[in-house]
PDB file of N, CA and C in Angstrom:
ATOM      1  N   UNK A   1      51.195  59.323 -13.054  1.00  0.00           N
ATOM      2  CA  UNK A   1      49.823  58.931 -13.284  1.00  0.00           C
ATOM      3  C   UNK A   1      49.736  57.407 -13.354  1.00  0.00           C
ATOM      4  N   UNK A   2      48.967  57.065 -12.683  1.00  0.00           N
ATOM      5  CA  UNK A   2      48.774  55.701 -12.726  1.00  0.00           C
ATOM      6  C   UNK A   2      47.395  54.615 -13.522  1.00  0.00           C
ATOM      7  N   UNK A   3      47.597  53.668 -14.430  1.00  0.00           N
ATOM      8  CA  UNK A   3      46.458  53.350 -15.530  1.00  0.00           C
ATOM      9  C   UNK A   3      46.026  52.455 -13.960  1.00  0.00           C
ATOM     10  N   UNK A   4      44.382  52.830 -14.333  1.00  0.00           N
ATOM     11  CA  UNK A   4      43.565  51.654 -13.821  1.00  0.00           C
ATOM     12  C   UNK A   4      43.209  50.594 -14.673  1.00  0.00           C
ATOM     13  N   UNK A   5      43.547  49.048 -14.397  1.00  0.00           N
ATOM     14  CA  UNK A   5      42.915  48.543 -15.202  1.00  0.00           C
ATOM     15  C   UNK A   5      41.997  47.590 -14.642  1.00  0.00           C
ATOM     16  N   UNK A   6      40.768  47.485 -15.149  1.00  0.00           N
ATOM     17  CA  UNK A   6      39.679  46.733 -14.868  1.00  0.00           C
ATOM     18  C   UNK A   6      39.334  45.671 -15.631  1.00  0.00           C
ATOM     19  N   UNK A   7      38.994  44.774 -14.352  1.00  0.00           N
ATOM     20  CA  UNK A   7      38.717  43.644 -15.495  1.00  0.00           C
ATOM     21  C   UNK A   7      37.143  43.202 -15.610  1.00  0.00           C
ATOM     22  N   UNK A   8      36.671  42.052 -16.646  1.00  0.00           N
ATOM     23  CA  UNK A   8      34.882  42.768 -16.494  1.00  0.00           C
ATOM     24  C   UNK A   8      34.941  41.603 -15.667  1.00  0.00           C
ATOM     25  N   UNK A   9      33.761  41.660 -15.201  1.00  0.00           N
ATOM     26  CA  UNK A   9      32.739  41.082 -14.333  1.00  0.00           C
ATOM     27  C   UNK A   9      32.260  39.878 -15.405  1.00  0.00           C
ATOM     28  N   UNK A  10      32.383  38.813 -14.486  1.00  0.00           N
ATOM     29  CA  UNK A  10      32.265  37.301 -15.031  1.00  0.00           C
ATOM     30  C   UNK A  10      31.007  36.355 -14.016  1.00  0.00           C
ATOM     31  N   UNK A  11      30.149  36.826 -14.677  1.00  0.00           N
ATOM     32  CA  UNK A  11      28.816  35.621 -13.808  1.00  0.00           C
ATOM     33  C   UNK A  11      28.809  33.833 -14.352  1.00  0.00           C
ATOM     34  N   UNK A  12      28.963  33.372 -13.232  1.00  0.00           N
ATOM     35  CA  UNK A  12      28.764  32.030 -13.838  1.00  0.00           C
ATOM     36  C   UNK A  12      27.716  31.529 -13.710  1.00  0.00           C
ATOM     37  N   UNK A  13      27.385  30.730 -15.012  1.00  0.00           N
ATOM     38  CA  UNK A  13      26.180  30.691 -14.809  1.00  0.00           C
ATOM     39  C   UNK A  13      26.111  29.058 -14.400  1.00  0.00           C
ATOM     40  N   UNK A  14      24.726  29.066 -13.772  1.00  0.00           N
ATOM     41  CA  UNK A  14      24.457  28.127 -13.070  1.00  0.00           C
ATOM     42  C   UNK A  14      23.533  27.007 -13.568  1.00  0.00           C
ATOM     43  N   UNK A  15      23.485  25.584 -14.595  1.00  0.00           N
ATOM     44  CA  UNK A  15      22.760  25.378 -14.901  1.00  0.00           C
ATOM     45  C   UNK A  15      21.742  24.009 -14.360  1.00  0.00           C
ATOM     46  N   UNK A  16      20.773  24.659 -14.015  1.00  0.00           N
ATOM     47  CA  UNK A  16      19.554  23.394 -13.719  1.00  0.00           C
ATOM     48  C   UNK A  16      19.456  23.132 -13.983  1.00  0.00           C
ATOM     49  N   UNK A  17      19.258  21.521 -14.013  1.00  0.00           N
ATOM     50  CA  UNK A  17      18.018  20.601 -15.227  1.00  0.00           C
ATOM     51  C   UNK A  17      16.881  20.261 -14.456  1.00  0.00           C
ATOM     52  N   UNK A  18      16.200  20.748 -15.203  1.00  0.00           N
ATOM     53  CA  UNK A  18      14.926  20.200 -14.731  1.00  0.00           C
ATOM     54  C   UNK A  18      14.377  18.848 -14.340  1.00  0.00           C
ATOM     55  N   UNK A  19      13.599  18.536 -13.074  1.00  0.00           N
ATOM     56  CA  UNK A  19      13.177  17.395 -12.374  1.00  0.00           C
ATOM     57  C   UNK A  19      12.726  16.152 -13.637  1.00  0.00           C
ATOM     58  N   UNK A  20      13.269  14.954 -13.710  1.00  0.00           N
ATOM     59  CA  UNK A  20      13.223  14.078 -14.723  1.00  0.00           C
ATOM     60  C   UNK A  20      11.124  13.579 -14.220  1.00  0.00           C
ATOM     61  N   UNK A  21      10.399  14.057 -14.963  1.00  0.00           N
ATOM     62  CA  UNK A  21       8.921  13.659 -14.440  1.00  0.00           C
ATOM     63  C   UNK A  21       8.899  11.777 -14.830  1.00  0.00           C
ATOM     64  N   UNK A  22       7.532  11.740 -14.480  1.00  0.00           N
ATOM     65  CA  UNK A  22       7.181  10.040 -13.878  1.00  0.00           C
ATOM     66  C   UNK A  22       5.549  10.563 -14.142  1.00  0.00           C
ATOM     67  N   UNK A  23       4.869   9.377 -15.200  1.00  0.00           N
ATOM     68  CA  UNK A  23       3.714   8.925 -15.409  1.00  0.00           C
ATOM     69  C   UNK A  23       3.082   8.232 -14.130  1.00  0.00           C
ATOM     70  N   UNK A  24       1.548   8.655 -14.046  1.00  0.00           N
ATOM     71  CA  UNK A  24       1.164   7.644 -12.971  1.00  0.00           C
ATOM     72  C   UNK A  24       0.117   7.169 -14.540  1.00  0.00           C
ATOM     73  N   UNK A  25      -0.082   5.628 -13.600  1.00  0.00           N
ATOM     74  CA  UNK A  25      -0.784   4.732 -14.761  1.00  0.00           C
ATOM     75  C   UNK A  25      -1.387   3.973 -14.218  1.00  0.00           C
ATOM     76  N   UNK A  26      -2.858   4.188 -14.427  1.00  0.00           N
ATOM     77  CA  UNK A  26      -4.287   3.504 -14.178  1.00  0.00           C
ATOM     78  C   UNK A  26      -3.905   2.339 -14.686  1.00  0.00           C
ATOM     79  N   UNK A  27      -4.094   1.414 -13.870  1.00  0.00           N
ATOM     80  CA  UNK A  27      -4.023  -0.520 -14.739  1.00  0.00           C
ATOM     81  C   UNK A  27      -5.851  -0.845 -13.713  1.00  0.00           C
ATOM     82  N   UNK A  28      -6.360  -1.509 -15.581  1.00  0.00           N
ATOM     83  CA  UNK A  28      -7.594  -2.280 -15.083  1.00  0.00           C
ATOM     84  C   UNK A  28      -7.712  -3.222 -14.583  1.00  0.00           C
ATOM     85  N   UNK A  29      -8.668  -3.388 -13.760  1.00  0.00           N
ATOM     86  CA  UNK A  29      -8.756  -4.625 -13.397  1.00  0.00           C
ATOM     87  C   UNK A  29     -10.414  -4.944 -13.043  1.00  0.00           C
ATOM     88  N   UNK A  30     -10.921  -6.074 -13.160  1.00  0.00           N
ATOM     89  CA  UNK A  30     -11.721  -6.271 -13.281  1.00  0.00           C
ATOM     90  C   UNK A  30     -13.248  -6.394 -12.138  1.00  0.00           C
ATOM     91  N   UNK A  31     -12.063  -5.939 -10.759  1.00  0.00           N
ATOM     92  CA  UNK A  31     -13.126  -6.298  -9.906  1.00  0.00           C
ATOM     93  C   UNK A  31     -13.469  -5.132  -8.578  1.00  0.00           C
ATOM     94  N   UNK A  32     -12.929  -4.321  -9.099  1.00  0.00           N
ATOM     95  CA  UNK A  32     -13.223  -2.467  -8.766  1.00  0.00           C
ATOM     96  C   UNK A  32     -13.851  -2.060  -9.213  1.00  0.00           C
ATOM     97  N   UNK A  33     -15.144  -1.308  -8.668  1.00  0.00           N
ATOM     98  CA  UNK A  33     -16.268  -0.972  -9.090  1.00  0.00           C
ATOM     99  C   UNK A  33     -16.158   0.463  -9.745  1.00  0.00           C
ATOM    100  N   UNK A  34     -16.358   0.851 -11.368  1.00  0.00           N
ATOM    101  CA  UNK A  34     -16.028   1.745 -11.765  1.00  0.00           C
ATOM    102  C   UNK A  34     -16.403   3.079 -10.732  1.00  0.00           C
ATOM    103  N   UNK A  35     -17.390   3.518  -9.487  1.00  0.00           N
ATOM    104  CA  UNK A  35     -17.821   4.654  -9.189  1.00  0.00           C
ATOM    105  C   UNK A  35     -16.536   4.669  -7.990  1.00  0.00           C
ATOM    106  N   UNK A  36     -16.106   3.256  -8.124  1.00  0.00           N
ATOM    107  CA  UNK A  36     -14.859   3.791  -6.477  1.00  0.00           C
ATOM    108  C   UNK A  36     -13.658   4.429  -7.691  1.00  0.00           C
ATOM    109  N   UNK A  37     -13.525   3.915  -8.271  1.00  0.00           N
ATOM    110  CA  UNK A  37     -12.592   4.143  -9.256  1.00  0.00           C
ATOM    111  C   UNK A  37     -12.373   5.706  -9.630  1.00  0.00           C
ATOM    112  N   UNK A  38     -13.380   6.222 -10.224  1.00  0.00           N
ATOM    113  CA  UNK A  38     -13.957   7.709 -10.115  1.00  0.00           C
ATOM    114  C   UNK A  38     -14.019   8.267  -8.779  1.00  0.00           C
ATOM    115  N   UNK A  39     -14.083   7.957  -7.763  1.00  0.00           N
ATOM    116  CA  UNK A  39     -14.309   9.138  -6.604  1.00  0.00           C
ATOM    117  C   UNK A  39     -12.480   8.980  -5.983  1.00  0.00           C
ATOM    118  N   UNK A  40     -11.608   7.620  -6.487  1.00  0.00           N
ATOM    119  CA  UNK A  40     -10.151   8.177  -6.328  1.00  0.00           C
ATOM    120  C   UNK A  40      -9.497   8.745  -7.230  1.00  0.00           C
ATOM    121  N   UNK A  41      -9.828   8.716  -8.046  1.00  0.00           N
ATOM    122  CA  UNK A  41      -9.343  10.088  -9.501  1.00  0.00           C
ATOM    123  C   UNK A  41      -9.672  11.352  -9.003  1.00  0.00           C
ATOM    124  N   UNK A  42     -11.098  10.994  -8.246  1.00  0.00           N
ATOM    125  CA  UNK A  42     -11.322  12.662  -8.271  1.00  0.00           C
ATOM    126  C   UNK A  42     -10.671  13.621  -6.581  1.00  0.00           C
ATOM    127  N   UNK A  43     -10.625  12.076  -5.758  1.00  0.00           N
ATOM    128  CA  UNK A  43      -9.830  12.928  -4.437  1.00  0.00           C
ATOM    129  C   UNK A  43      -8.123  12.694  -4.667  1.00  0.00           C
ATOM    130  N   UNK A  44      -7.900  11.771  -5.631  1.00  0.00           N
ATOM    131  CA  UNK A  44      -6.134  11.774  -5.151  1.00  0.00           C
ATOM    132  C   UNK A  44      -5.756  12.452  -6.164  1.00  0.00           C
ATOM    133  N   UNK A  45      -6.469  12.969  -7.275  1.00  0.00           N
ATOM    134  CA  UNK A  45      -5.825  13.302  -8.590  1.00  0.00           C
ATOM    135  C   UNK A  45      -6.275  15.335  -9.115  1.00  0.00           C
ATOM    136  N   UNK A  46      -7.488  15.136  -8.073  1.00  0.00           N
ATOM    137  CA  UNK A  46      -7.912  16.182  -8.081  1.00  0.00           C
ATOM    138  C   UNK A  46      -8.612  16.811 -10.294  1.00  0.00           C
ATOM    139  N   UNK A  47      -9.252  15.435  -9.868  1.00  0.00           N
ATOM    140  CA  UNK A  47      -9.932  15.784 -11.331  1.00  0.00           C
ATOM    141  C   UNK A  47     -11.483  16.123 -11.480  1.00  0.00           C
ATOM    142  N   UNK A  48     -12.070  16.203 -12.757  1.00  0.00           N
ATOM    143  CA  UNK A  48     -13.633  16.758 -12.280  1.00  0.00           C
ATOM    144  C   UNK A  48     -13.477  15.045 -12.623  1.00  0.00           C
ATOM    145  N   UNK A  49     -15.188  15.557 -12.242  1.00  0.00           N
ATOM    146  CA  UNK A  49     -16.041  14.058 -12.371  1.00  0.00           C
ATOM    147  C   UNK A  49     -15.752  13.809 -14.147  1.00  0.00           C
ATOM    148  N   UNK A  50     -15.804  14.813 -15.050  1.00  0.00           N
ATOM    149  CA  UNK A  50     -15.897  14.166 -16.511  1.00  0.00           C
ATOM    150  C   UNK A  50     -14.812  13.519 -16.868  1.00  0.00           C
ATOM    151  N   UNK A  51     -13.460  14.170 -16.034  1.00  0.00           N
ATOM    152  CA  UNK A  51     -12.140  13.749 -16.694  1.00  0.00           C
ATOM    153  C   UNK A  51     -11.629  12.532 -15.720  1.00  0.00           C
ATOM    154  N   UNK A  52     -12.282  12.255 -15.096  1.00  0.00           N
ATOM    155  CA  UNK A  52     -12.016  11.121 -13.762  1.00  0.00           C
ATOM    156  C   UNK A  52     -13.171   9.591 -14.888  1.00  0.00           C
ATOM    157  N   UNK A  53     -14.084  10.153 -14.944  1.00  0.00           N
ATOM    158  CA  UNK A  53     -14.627   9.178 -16.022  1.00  0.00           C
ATOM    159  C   UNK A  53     -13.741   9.036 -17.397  1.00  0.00           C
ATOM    160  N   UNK A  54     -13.810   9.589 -17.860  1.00  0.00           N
ATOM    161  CA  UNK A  54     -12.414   9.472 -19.317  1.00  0.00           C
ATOM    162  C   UNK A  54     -11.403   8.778 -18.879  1.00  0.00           C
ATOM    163  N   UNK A  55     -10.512   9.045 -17.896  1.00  0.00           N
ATOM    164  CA  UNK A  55      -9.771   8.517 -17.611  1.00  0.00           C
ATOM    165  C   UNK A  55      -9.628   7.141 -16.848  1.00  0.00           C
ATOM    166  N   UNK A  56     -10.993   6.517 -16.493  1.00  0.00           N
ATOM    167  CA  UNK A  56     -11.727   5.404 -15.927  1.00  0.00           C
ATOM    168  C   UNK A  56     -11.906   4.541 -16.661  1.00  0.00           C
ATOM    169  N   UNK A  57     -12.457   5.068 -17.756  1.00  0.00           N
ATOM    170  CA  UNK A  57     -13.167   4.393 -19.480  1.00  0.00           C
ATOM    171  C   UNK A  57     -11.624   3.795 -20.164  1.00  0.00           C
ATOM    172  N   UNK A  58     -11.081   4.690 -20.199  1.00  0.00           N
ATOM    173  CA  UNK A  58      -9.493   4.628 -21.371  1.00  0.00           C
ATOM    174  C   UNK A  58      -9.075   3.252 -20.415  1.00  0.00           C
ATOM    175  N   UNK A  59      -8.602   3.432 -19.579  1.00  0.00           N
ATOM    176  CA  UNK A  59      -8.280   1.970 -18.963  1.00  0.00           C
ATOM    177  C   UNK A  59      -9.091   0.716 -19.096  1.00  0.00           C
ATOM    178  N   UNK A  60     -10.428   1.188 -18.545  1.00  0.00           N
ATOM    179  CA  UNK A  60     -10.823  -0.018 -19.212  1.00  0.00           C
ATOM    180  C   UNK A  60     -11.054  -0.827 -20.315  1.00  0.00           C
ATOM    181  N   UNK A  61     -11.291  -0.066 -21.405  1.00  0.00           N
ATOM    182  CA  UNK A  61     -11.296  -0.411 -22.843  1.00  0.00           C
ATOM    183  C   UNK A  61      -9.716  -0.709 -23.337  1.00  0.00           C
ATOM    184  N   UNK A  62      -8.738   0.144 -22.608  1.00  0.00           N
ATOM    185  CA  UNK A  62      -7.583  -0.009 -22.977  1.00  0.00           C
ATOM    186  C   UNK A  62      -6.363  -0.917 -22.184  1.00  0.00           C
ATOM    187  N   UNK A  63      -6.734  -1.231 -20.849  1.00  0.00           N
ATOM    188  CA  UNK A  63      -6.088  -1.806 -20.115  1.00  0.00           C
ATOM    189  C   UNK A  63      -5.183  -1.314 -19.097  1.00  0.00           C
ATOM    190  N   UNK A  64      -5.154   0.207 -19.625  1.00  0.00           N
ATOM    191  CA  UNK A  64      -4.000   1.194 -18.407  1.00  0.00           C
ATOM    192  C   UNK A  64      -4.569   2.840 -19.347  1.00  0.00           C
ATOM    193  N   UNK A  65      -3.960   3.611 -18.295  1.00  0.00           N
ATOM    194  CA  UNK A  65      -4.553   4.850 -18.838  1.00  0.00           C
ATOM    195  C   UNK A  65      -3.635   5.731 -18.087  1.00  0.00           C
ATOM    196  N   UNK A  66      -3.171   6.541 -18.700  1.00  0.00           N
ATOM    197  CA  UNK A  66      -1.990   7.582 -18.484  1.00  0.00           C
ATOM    198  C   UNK A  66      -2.859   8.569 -16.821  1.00  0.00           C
ATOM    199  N   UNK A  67      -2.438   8.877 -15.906  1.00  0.00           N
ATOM    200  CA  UNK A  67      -3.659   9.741 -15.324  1.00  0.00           C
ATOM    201  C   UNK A  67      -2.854  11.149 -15.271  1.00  0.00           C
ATOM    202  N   UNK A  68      -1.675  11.505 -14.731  1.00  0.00           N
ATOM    203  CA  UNK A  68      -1.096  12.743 -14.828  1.00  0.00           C
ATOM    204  C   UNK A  68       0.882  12.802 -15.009  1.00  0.00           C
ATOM    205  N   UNK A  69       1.167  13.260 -15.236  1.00  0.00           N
ATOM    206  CA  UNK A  69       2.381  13.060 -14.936  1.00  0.00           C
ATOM    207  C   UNK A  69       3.208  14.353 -13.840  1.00  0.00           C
ATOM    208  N   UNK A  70       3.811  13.917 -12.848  1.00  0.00           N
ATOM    209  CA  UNK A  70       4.457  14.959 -11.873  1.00  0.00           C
ATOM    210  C   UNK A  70       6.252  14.346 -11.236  1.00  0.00           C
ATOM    211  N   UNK A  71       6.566  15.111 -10.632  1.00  0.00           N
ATOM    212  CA  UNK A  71       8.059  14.629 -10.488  1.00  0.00           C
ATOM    213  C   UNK A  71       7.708  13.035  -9.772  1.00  0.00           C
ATOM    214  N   UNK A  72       9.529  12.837  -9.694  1.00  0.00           N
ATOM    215  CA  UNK A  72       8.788  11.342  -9.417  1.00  0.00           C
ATOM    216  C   UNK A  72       8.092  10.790  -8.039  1.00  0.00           C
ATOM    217  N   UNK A  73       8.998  11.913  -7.325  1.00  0.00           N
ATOM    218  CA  UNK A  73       8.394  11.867  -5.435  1.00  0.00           C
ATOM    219  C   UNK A  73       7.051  11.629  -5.471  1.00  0.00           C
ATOM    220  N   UNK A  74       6.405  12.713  -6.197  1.00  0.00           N
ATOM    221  CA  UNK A  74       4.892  13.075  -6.086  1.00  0.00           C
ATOM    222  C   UNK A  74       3.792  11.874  -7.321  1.00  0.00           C
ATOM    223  N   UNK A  75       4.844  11.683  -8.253  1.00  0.00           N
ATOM    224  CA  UNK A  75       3.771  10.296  -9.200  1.00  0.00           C
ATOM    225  C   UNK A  75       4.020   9.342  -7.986  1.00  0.00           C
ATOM    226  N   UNK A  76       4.984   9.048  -7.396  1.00  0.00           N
ATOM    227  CA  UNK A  76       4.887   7.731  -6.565  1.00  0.00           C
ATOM    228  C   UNK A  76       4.303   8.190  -5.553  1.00  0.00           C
ATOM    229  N   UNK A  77       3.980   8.988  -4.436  1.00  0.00           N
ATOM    230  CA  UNK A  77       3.192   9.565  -3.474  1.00  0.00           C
ATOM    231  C   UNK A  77       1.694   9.048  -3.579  1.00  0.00           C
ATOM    232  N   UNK A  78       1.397   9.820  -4.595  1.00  0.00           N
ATOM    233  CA  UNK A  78      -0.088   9.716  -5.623  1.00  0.00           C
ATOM    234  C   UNK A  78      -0.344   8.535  -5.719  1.00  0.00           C
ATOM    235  N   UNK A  79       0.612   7.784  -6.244  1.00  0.00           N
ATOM    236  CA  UNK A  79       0.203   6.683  -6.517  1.00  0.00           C
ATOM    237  C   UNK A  79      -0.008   5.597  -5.422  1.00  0.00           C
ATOM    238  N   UNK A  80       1.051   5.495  -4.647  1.00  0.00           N
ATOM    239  CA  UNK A  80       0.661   4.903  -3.629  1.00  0.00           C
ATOM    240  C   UNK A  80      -0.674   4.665  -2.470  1.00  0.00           C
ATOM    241  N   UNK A  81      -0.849   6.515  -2.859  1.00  0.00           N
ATOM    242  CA  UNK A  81      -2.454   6.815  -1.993  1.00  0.00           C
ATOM    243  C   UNK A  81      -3.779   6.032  -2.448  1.00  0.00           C
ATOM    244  N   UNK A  82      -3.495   6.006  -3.777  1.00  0.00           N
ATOM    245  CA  UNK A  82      -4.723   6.121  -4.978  1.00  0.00           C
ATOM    246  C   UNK A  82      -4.582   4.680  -4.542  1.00  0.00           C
ATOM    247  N   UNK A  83      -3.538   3.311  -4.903  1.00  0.00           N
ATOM    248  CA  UNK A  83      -3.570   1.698  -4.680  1.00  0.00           C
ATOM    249  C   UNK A  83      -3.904   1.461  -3.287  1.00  0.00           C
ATOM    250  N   UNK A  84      -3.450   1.959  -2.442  1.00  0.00           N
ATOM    251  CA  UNK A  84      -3.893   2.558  -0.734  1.00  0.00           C
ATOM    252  C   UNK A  84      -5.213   2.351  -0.691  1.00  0.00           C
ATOM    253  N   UNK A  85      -6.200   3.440  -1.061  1.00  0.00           N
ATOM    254  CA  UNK A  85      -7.408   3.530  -0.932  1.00  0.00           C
ATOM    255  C   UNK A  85      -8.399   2.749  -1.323  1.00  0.00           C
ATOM    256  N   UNK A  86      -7.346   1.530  -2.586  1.00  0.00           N
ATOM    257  CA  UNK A  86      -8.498   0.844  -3.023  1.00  0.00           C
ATOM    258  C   UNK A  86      -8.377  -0.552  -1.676  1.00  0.00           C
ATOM    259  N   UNK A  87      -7.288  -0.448  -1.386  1.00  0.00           N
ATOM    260  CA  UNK A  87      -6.627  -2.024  -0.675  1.00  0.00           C
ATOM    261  C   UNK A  87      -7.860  -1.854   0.793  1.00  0.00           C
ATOM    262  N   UNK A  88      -7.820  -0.455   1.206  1.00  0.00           N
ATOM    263  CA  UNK A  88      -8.216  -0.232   2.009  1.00  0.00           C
ATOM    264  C   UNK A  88      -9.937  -1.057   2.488  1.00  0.00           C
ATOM    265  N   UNK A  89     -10.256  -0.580   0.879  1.00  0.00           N
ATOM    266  CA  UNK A  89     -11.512  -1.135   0.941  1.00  0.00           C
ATOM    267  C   UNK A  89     -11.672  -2.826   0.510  1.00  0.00           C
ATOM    268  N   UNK A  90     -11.023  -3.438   0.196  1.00  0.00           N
ATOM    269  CA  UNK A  90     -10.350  -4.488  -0.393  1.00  0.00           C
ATOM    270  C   UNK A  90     -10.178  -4.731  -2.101  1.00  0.00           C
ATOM    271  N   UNK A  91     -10.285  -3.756  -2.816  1.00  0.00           N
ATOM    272  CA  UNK A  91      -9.790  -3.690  -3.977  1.00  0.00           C
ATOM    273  C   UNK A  91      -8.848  -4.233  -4.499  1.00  0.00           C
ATOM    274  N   UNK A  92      -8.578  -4.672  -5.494  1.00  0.00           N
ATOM    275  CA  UNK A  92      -6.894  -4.608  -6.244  1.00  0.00           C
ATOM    276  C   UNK A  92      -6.661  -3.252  -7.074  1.00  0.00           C
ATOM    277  N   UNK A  93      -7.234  -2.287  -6.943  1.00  0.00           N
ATOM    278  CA  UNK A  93      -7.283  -1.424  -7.434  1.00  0.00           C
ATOM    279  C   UNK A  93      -5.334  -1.169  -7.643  1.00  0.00           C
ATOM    280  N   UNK A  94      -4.911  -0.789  -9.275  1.00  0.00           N
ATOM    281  CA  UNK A  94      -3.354  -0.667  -8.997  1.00  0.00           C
ATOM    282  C   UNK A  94      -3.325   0.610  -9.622  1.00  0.00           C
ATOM    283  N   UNK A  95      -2.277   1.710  -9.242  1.00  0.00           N
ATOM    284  CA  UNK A  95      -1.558   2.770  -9.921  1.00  0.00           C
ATOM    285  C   UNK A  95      -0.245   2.984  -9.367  1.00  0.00           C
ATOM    286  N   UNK A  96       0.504   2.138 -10.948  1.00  0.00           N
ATOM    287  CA  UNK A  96       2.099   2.463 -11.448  1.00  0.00           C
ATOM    288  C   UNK A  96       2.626   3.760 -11.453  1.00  0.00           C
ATOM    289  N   UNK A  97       4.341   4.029 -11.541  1.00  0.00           N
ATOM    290  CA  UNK A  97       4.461   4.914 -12.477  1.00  0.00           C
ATOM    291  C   UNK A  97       5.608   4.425 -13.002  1.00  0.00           C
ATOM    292  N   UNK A  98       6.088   5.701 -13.952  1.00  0.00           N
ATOM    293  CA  UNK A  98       6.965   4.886 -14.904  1.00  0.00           C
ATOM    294  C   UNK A  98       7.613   6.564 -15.579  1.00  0.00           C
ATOM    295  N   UNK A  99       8.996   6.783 -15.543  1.00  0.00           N
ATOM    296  CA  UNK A  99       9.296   7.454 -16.091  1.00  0.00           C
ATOM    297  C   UNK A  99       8.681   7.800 -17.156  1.00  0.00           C
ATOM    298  N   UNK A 100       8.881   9.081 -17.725  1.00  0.00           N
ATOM    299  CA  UNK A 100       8.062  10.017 -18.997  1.00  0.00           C
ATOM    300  C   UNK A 100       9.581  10.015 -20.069  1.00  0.00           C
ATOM    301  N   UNK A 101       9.552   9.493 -21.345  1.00  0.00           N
ATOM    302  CA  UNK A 101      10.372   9.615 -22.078  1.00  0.00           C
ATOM    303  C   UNK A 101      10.562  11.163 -22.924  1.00  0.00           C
TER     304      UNK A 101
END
C-alpha cells in the first residue's frame, strides 16, 4: 500500500498599491474673466454650474482652490486642457497639480 502525500495549495498573493493621486489647483489671477473661468470647470472638470462657481470664488478670495484630485496622468491631462483653453483665448488662466499627501 502506498501513502499519498499531499501538499496544500499555496496562492501567492499579489500585492497592488494603489495609483499615488495628484491635486489639480485653480491659481487666481486677476485678469480672467470669472464666466470663462466657470464654463472651463464646467467642460474640463465636468462640474455643475454651482460647484464650478464655489470652486471659482475659493480661489479667488483664497488665491488657489483645490478642483479634483485623479491619478497623476489624468490631474496633469486636465490640467493642461483647462491652462490650454484659457491661453487659447489669451488668458493666463493657470491649473497646477501637485501630489495628494
Amino acid at each position: 500500500m502506498t501513502d499519498i502525500i499531499t501538499k496544500p495549495k499555496i496562492k501567492e498573493e499579489i500585492k497592488v498599491e494603489r495609483p499615488h493621486l495628484h491635486k489639480v489647483i485653480l491659481v487666481n489671477d486677476d485678469f480672467t474673466p470669472r464666466a470663462f473661468v466657470v464654463l472651463v470647470l464646467k467642460a474640463e472638470f465636468r462640474l455643475s454650474e454651482d460647484q464650478a462657481l464655489r470652486v471659482m470664488m475659493t480661489a479667488h478670495r483664497r488665491g488657489v482652490c483645490v478642483v479634483a484630485v485623479f491619478t497623476k496622468d489624468v490631474a496633469e491631462a486636465k490640467a493642461t486642457n483647462a491652462t490650454d483653453a484659457g491661453r487659447r483665448k489669451g488668458y493666463p488662466l493657470l491649473f497646477t497639480t501637485e501630489p495628494e499627501e
